[in-house]
PDB file of N, CA and C in Angstrom:
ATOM      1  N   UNK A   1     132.026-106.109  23.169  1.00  0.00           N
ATOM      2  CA  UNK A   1     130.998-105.445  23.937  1.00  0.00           C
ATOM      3  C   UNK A   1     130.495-106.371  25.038  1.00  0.00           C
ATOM      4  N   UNK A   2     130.309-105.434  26.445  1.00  0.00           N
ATOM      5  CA  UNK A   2     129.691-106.523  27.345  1.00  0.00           C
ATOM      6  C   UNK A   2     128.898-105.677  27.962  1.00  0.00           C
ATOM      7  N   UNK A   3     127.506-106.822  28.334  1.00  0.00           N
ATOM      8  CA  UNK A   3     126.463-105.463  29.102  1.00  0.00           C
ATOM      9  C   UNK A   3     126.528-105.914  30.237  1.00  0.00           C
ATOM     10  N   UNK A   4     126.416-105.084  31.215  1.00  0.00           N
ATOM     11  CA  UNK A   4     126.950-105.054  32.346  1.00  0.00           C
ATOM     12  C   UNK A   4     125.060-105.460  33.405  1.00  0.00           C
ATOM     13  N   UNK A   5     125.374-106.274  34.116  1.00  0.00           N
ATOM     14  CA  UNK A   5     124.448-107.380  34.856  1.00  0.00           C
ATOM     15  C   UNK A   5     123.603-106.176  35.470  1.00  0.00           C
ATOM     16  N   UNK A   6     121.983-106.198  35.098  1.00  0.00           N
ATOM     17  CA  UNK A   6     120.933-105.316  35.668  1.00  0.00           C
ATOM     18  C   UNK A   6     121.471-104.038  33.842  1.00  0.00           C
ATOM     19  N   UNK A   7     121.453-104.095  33.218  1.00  0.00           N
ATOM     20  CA  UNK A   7     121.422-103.368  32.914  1.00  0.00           C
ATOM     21  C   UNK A   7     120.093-103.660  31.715  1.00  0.00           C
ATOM     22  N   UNK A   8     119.423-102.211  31.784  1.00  0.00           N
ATOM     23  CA  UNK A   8     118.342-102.333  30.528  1.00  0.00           C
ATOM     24  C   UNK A   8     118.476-101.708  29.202  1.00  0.00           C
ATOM     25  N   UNK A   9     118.355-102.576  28.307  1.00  0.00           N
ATOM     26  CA  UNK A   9     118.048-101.831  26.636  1.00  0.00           C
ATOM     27  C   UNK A   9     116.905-102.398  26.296  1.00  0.00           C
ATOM     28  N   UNK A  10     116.756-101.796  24.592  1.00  0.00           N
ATOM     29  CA  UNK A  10     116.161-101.762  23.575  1.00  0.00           C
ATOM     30  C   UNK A  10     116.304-102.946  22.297  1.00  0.00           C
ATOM     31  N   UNK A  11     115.434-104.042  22.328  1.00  0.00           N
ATOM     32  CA  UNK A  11     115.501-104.442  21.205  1.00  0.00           C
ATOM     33  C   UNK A  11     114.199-104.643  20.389  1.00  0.00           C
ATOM     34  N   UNK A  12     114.156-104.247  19.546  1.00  0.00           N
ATOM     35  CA  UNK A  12     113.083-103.856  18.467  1.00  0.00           C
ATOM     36  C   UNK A  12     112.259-103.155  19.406  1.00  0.00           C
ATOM     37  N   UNK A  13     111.015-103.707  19.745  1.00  0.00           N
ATOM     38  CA  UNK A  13     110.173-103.251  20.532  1.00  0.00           C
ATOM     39  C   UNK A  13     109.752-103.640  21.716  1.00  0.00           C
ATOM     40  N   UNK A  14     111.192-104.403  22.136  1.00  0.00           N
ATOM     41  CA  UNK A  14     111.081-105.053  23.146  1.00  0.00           C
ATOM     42  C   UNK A  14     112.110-104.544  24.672  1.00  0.00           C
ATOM     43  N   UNK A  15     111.919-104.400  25.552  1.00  0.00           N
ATOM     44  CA  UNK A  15     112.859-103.914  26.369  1.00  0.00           C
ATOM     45  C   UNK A  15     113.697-105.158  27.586  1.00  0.00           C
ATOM     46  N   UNK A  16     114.594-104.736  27.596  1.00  0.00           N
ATOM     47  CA  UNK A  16     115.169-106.386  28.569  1.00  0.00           C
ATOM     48  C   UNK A  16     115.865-106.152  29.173  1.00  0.00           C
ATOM     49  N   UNK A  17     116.347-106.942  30.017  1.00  0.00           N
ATOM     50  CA  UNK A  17     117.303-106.590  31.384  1.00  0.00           C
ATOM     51  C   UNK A  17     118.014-107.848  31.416  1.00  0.00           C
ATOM     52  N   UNK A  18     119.737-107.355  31.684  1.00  0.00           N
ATOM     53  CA  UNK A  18     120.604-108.754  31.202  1.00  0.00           C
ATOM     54  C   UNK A  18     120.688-109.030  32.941  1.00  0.00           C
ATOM     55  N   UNK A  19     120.358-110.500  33.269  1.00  0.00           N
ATOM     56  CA  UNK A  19     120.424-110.953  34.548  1.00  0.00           C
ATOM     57  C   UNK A  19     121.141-112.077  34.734  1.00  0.00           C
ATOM     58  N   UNK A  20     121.941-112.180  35.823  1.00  0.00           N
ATOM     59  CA  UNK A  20     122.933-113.359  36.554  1.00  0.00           C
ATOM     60  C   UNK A  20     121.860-114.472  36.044  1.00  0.00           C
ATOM     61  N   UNK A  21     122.625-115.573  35.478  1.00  0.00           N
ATOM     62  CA  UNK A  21     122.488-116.847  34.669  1.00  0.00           C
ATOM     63  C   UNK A  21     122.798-118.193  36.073  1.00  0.00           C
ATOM     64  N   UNK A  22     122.312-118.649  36.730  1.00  0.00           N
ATOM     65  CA  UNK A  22     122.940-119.557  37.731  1.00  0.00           C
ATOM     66  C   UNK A  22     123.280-120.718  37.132  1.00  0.00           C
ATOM     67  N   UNK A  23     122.363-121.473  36.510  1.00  0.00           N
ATOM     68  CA  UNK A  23     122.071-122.637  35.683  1.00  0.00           C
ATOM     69  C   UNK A  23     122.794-122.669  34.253  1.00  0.00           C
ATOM     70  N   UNK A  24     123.619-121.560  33.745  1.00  0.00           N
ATOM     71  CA  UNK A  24     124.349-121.803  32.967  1.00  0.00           C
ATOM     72  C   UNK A  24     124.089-122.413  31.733  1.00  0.00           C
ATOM     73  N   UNK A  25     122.729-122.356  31.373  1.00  0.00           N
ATOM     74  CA  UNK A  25     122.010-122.231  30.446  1.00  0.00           C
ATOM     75  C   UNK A  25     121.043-121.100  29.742  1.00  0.00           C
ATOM     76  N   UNK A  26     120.304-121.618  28.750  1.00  0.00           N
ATOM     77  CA  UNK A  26     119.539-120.631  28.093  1.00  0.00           C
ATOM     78  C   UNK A  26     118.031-120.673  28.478  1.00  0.00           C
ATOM     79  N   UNK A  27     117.747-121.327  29.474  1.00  0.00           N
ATOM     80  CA  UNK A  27     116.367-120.747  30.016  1.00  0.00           C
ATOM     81  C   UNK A  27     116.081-119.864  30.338  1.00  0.00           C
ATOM     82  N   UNK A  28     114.921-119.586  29.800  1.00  0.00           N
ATOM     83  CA  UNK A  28     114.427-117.988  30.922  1.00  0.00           C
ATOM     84  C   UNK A  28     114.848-116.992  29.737  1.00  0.00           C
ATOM     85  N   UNK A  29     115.528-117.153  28.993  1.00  0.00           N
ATOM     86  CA  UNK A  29     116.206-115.963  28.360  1.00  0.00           C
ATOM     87  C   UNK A  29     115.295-115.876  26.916  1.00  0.00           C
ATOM     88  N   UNK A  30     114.836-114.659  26.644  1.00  0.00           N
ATOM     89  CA  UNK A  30     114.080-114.198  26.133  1.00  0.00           C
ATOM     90  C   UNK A  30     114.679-114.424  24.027  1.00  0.00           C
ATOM     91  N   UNK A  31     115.716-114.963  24.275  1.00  0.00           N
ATOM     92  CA  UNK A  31     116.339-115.223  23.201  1.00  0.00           C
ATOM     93  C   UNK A  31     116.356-117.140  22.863  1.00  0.00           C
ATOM     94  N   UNK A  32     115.916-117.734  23.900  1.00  0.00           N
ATOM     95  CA  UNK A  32     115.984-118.894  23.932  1.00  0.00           C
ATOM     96  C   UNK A  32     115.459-120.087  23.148  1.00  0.00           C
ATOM     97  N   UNK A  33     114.469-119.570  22.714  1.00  0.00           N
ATOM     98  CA  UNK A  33     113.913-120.352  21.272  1.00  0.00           C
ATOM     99  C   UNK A  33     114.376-119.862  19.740  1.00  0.00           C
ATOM    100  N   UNK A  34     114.997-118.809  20.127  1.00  0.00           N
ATOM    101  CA  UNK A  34     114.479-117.732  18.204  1.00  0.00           C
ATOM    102  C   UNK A  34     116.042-117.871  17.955  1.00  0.00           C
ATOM    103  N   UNK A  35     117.289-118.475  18.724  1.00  0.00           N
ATOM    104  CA  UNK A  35     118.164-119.170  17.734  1.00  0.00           C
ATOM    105  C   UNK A  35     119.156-117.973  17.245  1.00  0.00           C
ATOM    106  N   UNK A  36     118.834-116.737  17.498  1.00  0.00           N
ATOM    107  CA  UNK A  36     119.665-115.516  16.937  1.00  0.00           C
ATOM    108  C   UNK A  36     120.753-114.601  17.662  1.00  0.00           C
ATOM    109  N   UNK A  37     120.485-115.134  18.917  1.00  0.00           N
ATOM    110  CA  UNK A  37     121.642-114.269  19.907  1.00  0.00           C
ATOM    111  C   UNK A  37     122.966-114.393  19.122  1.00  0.00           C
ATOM    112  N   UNK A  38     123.719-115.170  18.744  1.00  0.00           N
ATOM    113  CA  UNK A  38     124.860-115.136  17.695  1.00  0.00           C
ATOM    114  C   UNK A  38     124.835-114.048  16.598  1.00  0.00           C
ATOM    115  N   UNK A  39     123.943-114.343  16.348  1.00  0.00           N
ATOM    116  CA  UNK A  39     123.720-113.350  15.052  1.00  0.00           C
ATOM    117  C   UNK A  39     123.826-111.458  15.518  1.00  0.00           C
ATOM    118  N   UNK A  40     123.408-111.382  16.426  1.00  0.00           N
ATOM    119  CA  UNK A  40     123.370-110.138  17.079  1.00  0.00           C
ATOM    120  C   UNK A  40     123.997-110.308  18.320  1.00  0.00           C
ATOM    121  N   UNK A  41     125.429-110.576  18.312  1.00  0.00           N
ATOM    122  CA  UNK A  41     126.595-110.017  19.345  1.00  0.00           C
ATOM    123  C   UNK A  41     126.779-108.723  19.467  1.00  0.00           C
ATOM    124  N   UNK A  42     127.004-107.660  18.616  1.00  0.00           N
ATOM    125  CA  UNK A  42     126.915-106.506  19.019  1.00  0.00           C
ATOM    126  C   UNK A  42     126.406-105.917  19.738  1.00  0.00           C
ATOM    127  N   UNK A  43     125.142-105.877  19.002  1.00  0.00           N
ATOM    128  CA  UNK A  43     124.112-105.417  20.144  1.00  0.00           C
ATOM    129  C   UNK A  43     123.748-105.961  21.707  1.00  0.00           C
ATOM    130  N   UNK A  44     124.087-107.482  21.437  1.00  0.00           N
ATOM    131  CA  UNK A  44     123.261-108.101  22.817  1.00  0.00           C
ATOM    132  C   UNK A  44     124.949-108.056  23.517  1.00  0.00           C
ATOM    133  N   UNK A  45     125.879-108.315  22.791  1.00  0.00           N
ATOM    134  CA  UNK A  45     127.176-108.786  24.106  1.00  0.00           C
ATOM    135  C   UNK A  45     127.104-110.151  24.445  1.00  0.00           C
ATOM    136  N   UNK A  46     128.111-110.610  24.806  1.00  0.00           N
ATOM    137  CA  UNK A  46     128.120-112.427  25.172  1.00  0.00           C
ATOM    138  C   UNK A  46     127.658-112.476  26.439  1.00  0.00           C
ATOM    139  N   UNK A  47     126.666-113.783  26.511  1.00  0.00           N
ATOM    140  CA  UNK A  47     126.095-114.165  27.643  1.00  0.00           C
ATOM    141  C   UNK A  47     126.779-115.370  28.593  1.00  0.00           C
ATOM    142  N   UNK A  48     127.810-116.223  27.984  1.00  0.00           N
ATOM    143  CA  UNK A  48     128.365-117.117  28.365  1.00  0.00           C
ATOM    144  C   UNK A  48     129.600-116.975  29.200  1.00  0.00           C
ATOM    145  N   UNK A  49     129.912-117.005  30.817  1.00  0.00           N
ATOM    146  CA  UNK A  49     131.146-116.626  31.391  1.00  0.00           C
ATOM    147  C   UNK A  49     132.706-116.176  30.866  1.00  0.00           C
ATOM    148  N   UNK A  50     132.846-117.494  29.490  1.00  0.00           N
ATOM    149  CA  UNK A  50     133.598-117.303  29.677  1.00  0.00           C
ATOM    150  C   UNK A  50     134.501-116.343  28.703  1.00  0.00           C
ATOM    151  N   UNK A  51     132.750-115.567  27.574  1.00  0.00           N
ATOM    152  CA  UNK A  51     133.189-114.691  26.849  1.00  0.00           C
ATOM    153  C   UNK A  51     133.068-113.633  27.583  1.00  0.00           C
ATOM    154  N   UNK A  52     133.054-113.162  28.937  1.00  0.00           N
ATOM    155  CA  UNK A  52     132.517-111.885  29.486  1.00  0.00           C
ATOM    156  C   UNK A  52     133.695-111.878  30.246  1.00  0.00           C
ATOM    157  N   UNK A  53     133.696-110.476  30.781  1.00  0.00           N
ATOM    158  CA  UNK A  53     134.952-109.583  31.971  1.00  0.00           C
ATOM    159  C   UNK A  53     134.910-110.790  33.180  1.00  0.00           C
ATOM    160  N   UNK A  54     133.660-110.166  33.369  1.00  0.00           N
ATOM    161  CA  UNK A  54     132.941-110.465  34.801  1.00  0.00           C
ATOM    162  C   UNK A  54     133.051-112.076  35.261  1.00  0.00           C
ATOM    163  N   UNK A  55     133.139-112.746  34.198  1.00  0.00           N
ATOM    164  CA  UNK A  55     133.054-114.275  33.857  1.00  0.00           C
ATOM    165  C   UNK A  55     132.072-114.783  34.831  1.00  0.00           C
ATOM    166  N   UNK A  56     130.608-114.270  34.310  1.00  0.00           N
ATOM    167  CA  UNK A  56     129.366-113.979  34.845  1.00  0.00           C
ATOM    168  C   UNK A  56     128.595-114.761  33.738  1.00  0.00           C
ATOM    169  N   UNK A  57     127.954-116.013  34.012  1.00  0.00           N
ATOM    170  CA  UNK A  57     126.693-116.474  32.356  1.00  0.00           C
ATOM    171  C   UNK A  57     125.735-114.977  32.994  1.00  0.00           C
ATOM    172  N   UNK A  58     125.350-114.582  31.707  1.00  0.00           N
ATOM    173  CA  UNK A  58     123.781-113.755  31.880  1.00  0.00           C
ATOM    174  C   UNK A  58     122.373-114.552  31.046  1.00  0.00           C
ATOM    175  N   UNK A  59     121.606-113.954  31.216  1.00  0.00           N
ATOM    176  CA  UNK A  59     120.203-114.282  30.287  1.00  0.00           C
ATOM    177  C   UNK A  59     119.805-112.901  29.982  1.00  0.00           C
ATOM    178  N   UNK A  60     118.975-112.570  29.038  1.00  0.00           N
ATOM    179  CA  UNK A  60     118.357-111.410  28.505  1.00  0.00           C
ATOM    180  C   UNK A  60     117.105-111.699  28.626  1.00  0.00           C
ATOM    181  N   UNK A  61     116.231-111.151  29.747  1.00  0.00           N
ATOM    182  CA  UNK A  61     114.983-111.406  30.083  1.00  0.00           C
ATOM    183  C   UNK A  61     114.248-110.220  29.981  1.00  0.00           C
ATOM    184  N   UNK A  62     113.068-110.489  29.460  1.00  0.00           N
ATOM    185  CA  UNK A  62     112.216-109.334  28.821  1.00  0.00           C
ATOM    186  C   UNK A  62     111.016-108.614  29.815  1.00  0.00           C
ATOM    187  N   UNK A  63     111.446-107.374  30.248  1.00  0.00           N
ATOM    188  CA  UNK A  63     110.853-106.601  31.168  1.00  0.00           C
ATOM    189  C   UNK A  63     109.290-106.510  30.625  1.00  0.00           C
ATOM    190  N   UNK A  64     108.268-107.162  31.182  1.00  0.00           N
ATOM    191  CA  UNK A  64     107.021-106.786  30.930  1.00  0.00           C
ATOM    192  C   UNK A  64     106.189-105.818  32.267  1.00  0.00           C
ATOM    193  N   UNK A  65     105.464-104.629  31.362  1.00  0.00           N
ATOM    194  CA  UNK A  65     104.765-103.569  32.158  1.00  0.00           C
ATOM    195  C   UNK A  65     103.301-104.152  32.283  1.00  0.00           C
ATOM    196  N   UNK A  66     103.229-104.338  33.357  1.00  0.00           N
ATOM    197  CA  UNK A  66     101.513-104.881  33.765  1.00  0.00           C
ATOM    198  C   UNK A  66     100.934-103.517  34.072  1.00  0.00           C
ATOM    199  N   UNK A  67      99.698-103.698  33.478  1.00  0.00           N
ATOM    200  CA  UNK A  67      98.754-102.194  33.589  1.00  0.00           C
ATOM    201  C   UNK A  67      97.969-102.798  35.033  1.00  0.00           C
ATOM    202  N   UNK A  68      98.065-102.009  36.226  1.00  0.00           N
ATOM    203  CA  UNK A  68      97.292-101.782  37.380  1.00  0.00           C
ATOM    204  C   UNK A  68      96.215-101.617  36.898  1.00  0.00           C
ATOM    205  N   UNK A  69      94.892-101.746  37.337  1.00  0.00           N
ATOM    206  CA  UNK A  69      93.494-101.466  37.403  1.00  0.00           C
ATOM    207  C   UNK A  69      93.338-100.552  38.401  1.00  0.00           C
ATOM    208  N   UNK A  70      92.555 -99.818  38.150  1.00  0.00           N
ATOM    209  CA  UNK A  70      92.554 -98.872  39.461  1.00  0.00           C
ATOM    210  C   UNK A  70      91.013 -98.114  39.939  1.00  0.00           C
TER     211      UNK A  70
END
Protein backbone atom coordinates (compact mmCIF):
# COMPACT_ATOMS: atom_id res chain seq x y z
CA UNK A 1 0.00 0.00 0.00
CA UNK A 2 1.13 3.54 -0.82
CA UNK A 3 -0.63 6.85 -0.04
CA UNK A 4 -0.31 8.98 -2.54
CA UNK A 5 1.44 12.71 -1.52
CA UNK A 6 -1.51 15.38 -0.32
CA UNK A 7 -3.61 12.78 0.35
CA UNK A 8 -5.99 12.82 3.60
CA UNK A 9 -7.21 9.98 6.04
CA UNK A 10 -8.40 8.83 9.23
CA UNK A 11 -6.53 7.68 12.13
CA UNK A 12 -8.33 7.06 15.30
CA UNK A 13 -9.52 10.44 15.83
CA UNK A 14 -7.11 12.03 14.22
CA UNK A 15 -7.04 13.27 10.57
CA UNK A 16 -3.61 13.71 8.49
CA UNK A 17 -2.24 14.52 5.33
CA UNK A 18 0.83 12.48 3.92
CA UNK A 19 3.37 15.36 2.76
CA UNK A 20 6.77 15.51 0.64
CA UNK A 21 9.55 14.66 3.37
CA UNK A 22 12.72 16.97 2.13
CA UNK A 23 14.95 16.23 5.12
CA UNK A 24 14.48 12.62 4.92
CA UNK A 25 13.69 12.22 8.27
CA UNK A 26 10.99 11.84 10.87
CA UNK A 27 10.36 15.35 11.93
CA UNK A 28 7.31 17.03 11.72
CA UNK A 29 5.59 13.75 11.35
CA UNK A 30 2.88 13.24 13.57
CA UNK A 31 4.09 9.64 14.19
CA UNK A 32 7.50 10.76 15.30
CA UNK A 33 7.73 10.17 18.92
CA UNK A 34 4.97 7.23 19.49
CA UNK A 35 7.45 4.65 17.73
CA UNK A 36 4.42 2.75 15.86
CA UNK A 37 4.42 3.66 12.20
CA UNK A 38 5.92 0.00 11.64
CA UNK A 39 3.44 -1.46 13.43
CA UNK A 40 0.68 0.02 11.26
CA UNK A 41 2.02 -0.30 7.56
CA UNK A 42 -1.19 -1.07 6.28
CA UNK A 43 -2.94 1.47 7.14
CA UNK A 44 -0.29 4.30 7.04
CA UNK A 45 1.86 2.86 3.76
CA UNK A 46 5.73 3.41 3.75
CA UNK A 47 7.09 6.74 4.25
CA UNK A 48 10.70 6.12 3.29
CA UNK A 49 11.67 6.63 -0.70
CA UNK A 50 12.83 3.81 -1.10
CA UNK A 51 9.80 1.67 0.00
CA UNK A 52 7.41 3.87 -2.18
CA UNK A 53 6.49 4.01 -6.25
CA UNK A 54 7.11 7.54 -6.29
CA UNK A 55 10.53 7.09 -4.41
CA UNK A 56 9.20 10.16 -2.56
CA UNK A 57 10.21 10.18 1.75
CA UNK A 58 6.64 11.43 3.09
CA UNK A 59 5.68 12.53 6.76
CA UNK A 60 2.10 12.08 8.12
CA UNK A 61 1.24 15.44 9.49
CA UNK A 62 -1.81 16.04 11.45
CA UNK A 63 -4.41 18.46 9.96
CA UNK A 64 -5.55 20.73 12.84
CA UNK A 65 -9.08 22.82 12.49
CA UNK A 66 -8.68 26.24 14.23
CA UNK A 67 -12.11 27.62 15.29
CA UNK A 68 -12.35 31.42 13.81
CA UNK A 69 -13.90 33.82 16.33
CA UNK A 70 -16.28 35.76 14.77
Amino acid sequence: MERVIGEVFQYDSVKLRVVKNWKNKCNGCYFENKHICSKYRDLLGYCSSFCRDDNRDVIFREIKIIDIPK
